[in-house]
N, C-alpha and C. Protein backbone atom coordinates (compact mmCIF):
# COMPACT_ATOMS: atom_id res chain seq x y z
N UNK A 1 -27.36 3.78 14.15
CA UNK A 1 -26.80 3.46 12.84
C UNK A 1 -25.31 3.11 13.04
N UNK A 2 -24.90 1.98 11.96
CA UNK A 2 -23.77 1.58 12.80
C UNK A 2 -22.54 2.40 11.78
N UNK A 3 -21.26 2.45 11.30
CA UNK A 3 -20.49 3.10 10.86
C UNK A 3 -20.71 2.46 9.30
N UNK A 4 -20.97 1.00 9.01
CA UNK A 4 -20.85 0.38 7.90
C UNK A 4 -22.32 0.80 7.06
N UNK A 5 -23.46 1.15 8.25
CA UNK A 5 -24.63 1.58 7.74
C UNK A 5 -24.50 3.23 7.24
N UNK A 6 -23.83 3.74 8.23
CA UNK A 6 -23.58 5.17 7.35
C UNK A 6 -22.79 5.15 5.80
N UNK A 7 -21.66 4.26 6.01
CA UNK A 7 -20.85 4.65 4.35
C UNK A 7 -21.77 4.14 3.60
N UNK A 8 -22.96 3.19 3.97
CA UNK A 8 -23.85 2.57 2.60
C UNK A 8 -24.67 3.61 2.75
N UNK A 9 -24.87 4.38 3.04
CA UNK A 9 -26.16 5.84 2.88
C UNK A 9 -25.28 6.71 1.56
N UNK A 10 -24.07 6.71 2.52
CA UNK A 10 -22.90 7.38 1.52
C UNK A 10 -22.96 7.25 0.17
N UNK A 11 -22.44 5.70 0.38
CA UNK A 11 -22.31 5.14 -1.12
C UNK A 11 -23.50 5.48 -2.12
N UNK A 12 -25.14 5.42 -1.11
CA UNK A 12 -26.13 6.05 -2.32
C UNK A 12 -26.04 6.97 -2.87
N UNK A 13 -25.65 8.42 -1.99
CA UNK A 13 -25.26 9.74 -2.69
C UNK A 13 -24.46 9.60 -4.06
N UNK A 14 -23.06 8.83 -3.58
CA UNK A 14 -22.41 8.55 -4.79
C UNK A 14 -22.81 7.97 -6.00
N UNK A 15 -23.69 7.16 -5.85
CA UNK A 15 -24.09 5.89 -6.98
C UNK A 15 -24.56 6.88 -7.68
N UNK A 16 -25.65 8.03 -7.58
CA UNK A 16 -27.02 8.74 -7.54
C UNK A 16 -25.83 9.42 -8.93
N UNK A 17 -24.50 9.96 -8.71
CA UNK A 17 -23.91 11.11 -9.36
C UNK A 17 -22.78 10.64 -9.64
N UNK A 18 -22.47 9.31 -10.43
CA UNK A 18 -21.51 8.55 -10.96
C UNK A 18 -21.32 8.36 -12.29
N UNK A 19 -20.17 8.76 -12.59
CA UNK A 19 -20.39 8.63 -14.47
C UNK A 19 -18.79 8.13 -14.48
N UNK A 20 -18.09 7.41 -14.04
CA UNK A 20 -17.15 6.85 -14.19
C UNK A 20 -17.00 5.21 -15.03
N UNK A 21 -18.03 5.11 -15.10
CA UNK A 21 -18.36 3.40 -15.44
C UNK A 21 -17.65 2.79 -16.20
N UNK A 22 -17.90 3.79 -17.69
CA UNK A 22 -16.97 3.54 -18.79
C UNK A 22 -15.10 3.55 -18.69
N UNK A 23 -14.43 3.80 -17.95
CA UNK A 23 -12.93 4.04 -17.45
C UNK A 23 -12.59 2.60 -17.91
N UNK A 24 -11.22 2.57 -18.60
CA UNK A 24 -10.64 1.59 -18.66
C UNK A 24 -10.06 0.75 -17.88
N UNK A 25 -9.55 -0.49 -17.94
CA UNK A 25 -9.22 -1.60 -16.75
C UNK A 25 -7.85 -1.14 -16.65
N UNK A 26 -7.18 -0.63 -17.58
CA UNK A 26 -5.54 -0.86 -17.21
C UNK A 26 -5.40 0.92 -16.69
N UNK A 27 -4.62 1.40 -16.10
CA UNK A 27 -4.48 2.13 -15.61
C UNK A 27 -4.36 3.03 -16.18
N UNK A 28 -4.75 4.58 -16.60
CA UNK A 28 -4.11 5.48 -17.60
C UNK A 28 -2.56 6.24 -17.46
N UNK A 29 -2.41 5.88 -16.16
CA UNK A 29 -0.75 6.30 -16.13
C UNK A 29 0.21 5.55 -16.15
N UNK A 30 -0.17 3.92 -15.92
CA UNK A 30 0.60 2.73 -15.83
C UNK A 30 1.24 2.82 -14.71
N UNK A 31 0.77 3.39 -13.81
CA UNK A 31 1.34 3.46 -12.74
C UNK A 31 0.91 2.27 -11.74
N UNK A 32 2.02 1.63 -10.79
CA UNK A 32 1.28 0.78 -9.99
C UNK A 32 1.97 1.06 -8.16
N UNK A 33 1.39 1.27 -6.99
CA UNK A 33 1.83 2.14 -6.17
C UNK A 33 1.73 1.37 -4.57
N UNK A 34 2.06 0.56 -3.97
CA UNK A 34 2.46 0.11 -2.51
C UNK A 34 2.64 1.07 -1.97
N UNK A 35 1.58 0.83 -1.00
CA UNK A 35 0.99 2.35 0.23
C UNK A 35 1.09 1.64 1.40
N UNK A 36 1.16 2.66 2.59
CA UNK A 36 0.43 1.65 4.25
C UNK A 36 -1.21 1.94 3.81
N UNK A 37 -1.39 1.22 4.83
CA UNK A 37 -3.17 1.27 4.54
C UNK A 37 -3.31 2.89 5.83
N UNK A 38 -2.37 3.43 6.19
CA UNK A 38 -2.76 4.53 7.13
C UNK A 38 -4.00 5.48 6.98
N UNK A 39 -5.11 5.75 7.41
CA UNK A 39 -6.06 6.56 6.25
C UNK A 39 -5.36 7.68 6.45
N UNK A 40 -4.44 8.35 6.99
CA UNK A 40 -4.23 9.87 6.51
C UNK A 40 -3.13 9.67 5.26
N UNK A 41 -2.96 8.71 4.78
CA UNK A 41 -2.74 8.81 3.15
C UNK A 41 -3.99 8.60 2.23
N UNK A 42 -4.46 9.66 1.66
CA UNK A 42 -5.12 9.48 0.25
C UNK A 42 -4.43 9.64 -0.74
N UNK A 43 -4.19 8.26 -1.18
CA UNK A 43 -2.55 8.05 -2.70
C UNK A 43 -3.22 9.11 -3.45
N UNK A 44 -4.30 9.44 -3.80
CA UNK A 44 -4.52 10.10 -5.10
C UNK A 44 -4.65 11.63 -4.73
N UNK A 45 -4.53 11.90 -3.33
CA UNK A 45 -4.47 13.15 -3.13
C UNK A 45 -3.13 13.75 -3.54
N UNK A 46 -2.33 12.25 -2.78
CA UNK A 46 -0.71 12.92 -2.52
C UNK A 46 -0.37 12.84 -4.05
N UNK A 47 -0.85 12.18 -4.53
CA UNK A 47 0.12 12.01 -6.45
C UNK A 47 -0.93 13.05 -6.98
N UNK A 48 -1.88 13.06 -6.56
CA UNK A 48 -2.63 13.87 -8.10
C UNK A 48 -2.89 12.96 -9.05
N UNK A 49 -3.69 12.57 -8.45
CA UNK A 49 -4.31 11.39 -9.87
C UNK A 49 -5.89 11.38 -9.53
N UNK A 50 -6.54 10.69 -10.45
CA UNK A 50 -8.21 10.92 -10.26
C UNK A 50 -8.16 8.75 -10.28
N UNK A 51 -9.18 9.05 -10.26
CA UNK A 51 -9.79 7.38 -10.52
C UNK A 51 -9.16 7.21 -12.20
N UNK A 52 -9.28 5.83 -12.03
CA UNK A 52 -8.61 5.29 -13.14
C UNK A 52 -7.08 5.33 -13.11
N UNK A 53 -6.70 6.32 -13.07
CA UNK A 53 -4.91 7.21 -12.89
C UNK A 53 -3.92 5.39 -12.63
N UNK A 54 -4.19 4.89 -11.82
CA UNK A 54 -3.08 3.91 -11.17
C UNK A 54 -3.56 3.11 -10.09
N UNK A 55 -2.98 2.07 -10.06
CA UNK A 55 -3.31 1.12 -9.65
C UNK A 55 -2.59 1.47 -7.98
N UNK A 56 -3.89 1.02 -6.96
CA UNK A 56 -2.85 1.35 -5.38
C UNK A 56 -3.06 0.02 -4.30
N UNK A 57 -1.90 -0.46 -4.03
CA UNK A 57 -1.70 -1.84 -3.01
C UNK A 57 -1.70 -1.64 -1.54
N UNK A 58 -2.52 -1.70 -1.04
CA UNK A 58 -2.24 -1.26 0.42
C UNK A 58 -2.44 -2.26 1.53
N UNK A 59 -1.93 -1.63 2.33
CA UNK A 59 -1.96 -3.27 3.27
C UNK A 59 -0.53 -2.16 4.75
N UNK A 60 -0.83 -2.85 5.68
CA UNK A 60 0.08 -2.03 6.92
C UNK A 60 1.47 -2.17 6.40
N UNK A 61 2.07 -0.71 6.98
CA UNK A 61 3.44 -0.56 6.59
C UNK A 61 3.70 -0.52 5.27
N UNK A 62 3.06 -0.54 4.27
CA UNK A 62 3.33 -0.43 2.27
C UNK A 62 4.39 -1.43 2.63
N UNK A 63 3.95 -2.98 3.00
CA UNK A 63 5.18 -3.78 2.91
C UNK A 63 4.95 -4.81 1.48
N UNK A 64 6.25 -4.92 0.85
CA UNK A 64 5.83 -5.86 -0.46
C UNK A 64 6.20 -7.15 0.31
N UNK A 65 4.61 -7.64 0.26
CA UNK A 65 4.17 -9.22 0.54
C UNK A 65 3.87 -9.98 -0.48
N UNK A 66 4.19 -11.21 -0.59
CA UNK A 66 3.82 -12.34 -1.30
C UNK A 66 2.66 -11.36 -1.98
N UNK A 67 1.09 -11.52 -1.64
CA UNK A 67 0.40 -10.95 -2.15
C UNK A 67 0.11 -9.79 -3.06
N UNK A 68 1.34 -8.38 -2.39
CA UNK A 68 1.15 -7.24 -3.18
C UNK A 68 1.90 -7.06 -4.30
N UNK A 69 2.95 -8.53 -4.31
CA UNK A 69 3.47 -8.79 -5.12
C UNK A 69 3.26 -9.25 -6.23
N UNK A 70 2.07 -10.19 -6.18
CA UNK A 70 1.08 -11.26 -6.44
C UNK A 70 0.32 -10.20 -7.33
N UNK A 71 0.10 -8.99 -6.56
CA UNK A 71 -0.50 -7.57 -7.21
C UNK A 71 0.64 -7.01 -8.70
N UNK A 72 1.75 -6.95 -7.95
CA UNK A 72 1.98 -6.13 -9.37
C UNK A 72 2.75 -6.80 -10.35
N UNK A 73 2.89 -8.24 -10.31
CA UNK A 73 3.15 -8.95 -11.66
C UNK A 73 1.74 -8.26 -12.30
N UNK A 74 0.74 -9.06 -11.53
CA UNK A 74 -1.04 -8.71 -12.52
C UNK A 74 -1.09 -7.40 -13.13
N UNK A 75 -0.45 -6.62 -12.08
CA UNK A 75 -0.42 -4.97 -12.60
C UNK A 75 0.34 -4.65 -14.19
N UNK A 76 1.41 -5.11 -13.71
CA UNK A 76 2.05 -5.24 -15.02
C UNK A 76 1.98 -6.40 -16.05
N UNK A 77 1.83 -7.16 -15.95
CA UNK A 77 1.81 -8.75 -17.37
C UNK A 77 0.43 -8.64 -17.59
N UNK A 78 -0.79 -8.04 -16.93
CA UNK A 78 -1.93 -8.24 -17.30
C UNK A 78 -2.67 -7.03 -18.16
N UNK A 79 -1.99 -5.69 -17.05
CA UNK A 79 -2.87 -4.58 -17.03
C UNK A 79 -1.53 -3.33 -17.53
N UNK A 80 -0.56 -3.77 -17.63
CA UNK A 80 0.57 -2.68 -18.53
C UNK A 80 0.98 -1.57 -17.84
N UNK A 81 1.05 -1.81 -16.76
CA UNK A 81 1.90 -0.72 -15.39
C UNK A 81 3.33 -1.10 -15.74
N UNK A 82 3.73 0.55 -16.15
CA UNK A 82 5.57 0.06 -16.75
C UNK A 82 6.28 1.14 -15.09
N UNK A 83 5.23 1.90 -14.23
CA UNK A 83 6.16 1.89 -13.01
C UNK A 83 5.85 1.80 -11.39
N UNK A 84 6.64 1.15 -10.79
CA UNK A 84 5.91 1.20 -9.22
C UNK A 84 6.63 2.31 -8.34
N UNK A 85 5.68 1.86 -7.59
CA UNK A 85 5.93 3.18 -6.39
C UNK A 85 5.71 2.76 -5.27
N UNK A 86 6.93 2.61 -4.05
CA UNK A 86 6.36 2.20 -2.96
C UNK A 86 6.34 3.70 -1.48
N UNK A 87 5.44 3.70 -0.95
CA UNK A 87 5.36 4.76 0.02
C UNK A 87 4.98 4.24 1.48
N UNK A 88 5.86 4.47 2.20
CA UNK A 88 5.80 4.60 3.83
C UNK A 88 5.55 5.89 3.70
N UNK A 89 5.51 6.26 5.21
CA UNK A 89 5.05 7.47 5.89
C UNK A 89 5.28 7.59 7.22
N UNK A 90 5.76 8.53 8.06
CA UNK A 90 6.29 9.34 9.04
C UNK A 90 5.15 9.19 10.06
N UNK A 91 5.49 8.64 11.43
CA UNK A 91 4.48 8.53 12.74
C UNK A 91 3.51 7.42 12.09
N UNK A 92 4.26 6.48 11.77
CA UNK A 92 3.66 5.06 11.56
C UNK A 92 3.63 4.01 12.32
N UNK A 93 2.53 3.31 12.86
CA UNK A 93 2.17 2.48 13.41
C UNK A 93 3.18 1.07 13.54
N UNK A 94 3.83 0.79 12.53
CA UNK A 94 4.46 -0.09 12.20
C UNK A 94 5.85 0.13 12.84
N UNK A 95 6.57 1.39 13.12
CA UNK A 95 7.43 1.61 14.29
C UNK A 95 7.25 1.49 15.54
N UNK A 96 6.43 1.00 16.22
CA UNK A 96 5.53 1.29 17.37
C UNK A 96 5.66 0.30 18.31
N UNK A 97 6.03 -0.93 17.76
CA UNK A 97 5.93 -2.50 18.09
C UNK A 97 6.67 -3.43 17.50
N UNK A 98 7.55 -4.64 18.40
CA UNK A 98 7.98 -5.85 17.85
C UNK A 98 6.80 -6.55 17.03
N UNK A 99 6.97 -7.91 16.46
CA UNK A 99 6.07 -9.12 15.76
C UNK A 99 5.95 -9.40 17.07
N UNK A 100 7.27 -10.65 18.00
CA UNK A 100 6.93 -11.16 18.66
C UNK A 100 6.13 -10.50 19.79
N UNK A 101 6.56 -8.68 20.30
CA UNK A 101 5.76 -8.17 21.07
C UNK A 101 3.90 -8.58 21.00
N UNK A 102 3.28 -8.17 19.36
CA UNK A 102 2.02 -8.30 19.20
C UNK A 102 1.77 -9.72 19.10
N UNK A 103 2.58 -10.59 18.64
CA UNK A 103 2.20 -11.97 18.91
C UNK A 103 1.63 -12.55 20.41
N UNK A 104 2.52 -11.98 21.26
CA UNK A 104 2.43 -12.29 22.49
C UNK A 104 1.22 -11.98 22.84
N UNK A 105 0.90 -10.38 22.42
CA UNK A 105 -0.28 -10.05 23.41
C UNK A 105 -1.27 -10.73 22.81
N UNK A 106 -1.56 -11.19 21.21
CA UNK A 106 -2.47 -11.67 21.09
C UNK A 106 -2.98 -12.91 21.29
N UNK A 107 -1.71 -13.93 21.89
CA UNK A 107 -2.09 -14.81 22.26
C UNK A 107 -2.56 -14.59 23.94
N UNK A 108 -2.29 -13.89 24.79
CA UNK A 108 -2.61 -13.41 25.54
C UNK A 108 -4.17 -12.98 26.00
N UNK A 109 -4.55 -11.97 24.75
CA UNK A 109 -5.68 -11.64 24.79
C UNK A 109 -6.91 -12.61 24.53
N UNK A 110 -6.49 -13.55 23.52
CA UNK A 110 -7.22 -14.24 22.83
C UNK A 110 -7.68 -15.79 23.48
N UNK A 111 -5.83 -16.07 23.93
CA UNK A 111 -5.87 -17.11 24.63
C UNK A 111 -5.89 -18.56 23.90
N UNK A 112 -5.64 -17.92 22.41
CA UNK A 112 -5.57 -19.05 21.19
C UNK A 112 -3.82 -18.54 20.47
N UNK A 113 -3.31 -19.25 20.11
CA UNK A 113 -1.87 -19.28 19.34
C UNK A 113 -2.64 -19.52 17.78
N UNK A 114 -2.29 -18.86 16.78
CA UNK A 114 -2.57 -19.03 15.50
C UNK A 114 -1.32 -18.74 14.62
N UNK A 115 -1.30 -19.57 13.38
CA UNK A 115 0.01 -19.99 12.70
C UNK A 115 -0.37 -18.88 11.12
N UNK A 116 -1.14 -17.75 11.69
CA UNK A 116 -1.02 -17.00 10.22
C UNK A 116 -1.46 -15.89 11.05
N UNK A 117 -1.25 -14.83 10.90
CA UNK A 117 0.00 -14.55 9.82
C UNK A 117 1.51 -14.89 10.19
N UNK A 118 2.46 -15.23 9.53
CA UNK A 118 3.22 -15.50 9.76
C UNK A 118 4.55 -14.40 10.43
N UNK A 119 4.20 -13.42 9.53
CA UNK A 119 4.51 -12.59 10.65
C UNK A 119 3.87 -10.80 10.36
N UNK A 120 3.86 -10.16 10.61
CA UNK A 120 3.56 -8.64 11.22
C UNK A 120 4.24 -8.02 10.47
N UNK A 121 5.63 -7.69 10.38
CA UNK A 121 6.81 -7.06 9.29
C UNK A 121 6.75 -5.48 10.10
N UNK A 122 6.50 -4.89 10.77
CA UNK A 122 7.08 -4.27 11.90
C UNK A 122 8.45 -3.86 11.39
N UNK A 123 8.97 -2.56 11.78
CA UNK A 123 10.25 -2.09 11.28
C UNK A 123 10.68 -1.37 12.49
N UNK A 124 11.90 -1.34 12.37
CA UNK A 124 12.45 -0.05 13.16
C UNK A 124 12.63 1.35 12.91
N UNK A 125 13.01 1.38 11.35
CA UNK A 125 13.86 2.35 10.43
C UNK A 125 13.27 2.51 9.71
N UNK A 126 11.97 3.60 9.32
CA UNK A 126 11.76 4.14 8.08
C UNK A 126 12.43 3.78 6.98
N UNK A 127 13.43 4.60 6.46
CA UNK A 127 13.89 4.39 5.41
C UNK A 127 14.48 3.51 4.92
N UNK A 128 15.33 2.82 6.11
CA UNK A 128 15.88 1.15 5.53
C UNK A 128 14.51 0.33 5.33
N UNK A 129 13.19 0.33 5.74
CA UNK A 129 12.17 -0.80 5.55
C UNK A 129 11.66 -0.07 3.93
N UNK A 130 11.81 1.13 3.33
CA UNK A 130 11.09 1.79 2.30
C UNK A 130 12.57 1.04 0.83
N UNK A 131 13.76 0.99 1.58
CA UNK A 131 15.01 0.25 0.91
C UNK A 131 14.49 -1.02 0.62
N UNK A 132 14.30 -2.01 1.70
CA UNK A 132 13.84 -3.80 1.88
C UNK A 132 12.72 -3.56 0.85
N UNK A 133 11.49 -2.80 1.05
CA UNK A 133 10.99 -2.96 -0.54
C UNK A 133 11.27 -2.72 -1.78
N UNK A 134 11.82 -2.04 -2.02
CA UNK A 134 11.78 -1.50 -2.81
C UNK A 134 13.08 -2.95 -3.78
N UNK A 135 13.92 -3.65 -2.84
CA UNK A 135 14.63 -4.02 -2.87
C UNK A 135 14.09 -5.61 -3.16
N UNK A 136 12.83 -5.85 -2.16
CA UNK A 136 12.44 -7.03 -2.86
C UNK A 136 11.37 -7.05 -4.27
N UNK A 137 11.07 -5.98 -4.46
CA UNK A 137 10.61 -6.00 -5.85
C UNK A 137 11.24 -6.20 -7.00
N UNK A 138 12.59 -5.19 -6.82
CA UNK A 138 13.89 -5.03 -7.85
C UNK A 138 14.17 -6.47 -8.17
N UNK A 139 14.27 -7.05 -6.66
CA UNK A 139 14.74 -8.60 -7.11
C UNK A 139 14.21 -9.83 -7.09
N UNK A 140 13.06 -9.81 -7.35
CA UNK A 140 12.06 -10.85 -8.22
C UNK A 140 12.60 -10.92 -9.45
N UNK A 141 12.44 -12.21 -9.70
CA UNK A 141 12.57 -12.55 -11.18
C UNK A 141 11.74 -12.02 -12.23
N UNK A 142 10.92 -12.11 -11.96
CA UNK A 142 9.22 -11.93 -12.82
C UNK A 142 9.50 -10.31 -13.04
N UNK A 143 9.91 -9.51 -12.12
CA UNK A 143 9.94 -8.07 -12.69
C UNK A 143 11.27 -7.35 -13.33
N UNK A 144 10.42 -7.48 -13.96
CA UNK A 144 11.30 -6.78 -15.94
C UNK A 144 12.70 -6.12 -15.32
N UNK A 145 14.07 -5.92 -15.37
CA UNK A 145 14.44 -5.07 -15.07
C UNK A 145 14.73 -3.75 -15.38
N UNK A 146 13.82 -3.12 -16.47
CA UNK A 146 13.79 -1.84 -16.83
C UNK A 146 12.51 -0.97 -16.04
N UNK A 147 11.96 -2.01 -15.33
CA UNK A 147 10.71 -0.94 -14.75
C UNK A 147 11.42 -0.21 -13.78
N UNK A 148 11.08 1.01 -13.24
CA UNK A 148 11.33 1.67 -12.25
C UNK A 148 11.18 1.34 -11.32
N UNK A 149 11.27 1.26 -10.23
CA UNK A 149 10.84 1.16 -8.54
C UNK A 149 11.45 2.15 -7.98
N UNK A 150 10.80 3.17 -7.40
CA UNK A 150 11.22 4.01 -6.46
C UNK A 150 10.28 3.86 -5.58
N UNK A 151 10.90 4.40 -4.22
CA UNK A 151 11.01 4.33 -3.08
C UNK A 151 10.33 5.86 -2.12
N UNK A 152 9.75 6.28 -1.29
CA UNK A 152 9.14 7.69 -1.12
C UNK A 152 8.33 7.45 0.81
N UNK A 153 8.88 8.49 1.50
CA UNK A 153 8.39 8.53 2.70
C UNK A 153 7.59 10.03 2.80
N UNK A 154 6.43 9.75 2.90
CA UNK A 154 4.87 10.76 2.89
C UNK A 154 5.22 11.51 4.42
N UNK A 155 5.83 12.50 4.67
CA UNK A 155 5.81 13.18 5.68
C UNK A 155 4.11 13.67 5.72
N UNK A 156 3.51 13.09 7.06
CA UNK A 156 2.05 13.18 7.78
C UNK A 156 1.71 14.85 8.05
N UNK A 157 2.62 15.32 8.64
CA UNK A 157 2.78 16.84 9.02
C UNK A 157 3.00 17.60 7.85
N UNK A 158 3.49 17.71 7.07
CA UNK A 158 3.74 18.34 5.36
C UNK A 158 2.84 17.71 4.22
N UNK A 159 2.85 16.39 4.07
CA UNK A 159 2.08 16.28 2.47
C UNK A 159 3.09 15.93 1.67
N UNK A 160 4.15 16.08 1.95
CA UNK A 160 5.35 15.91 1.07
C UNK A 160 6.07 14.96 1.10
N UNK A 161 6.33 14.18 -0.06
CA UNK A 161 6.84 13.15 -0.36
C UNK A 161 8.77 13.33 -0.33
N UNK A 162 9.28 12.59 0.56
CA UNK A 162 10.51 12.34 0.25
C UNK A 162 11.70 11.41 -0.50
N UNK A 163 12.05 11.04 -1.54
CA UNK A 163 12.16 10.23 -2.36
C UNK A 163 13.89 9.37 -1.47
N UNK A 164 13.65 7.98 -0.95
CA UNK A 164 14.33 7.30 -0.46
C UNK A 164 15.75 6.66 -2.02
N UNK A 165 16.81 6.83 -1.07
CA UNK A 165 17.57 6.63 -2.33
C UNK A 165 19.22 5.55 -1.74
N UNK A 166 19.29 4.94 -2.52
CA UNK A 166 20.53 3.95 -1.81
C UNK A 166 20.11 2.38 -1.17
């Protein structure tokens, strides 16, 4: 059985004892939240929220991309998220490596050069890359400037959120 065949066994258990159906589309906290895709973050563990609660963007490094950006205009002009939240996290993958380093090897490995992604977004600095977002959200046009954006690094070893500031 392969790993994708086990979570669909999974998913039957779940289907079997599901009563969520009825939940509304827009979020009940208006919350909208840029995560890394790391799995030892479960956003709704670390906030305390259930399904429905808020909307969560994930993608490596919780970096705001064109796309997750693309996410929370919709979040907000569509679906009425009045705050975001962006979260890195501590012993992240995304410290680990240059772009051009993984570029290399993958042309290497692959033995093909490809023109997307354009780039990786790789950081050095925790908290200055949790700043750069938080910083390119603030300064989009499209987002209101009364919404909130804060900023938060998920210590892996604790559970605890540290709120990035400056």
């Amino acid at each position: 059985m392969t790993i994708i065949d086990e979570v669909l066994h999974n998913n039957e258990a779940y289907a079997k004892g599901f009563n969520q159906g009825s939940l509304a589309m827009p979020p009940a906290k208006k919350l909208a939240v840029v995560a890394c895709m790391d799995a030892r973050l479960v956003v709704s563990k670390i906030l305390g929220t259930k399904e429905g609660d808020a909307h969560v963007i994930r993608n490596a490094g919780g970096i705001v991309t064109e796309d997750a950006l693309r996410s929370l205009l919709i979040s907000h002009y569509l679906l009425g998220t009045q705050e975001f939240m962006i979260i890195n996290h501590t012993d992240c993958g995304m410290l680990t490596f240059k772009d051009d380093d993984l570029r290399a090897r993958l042309r290497k490995e692959t033995g093909v050069t490809a023109f997307a992604p354009e780039r990786f977004y790789a950081f050095p600095d925790l908290e200055e890359n949790v700043r750069q977002q938080i910083q390119k959200v603030r300064s989009h046009p499209w987002v209101p400037k009364r919404i909130p954006v804060r900023g938060f690094v998920y210590d892996v070893k604790s559970g605890r959120l540290r709120e990035v500031t400056g």
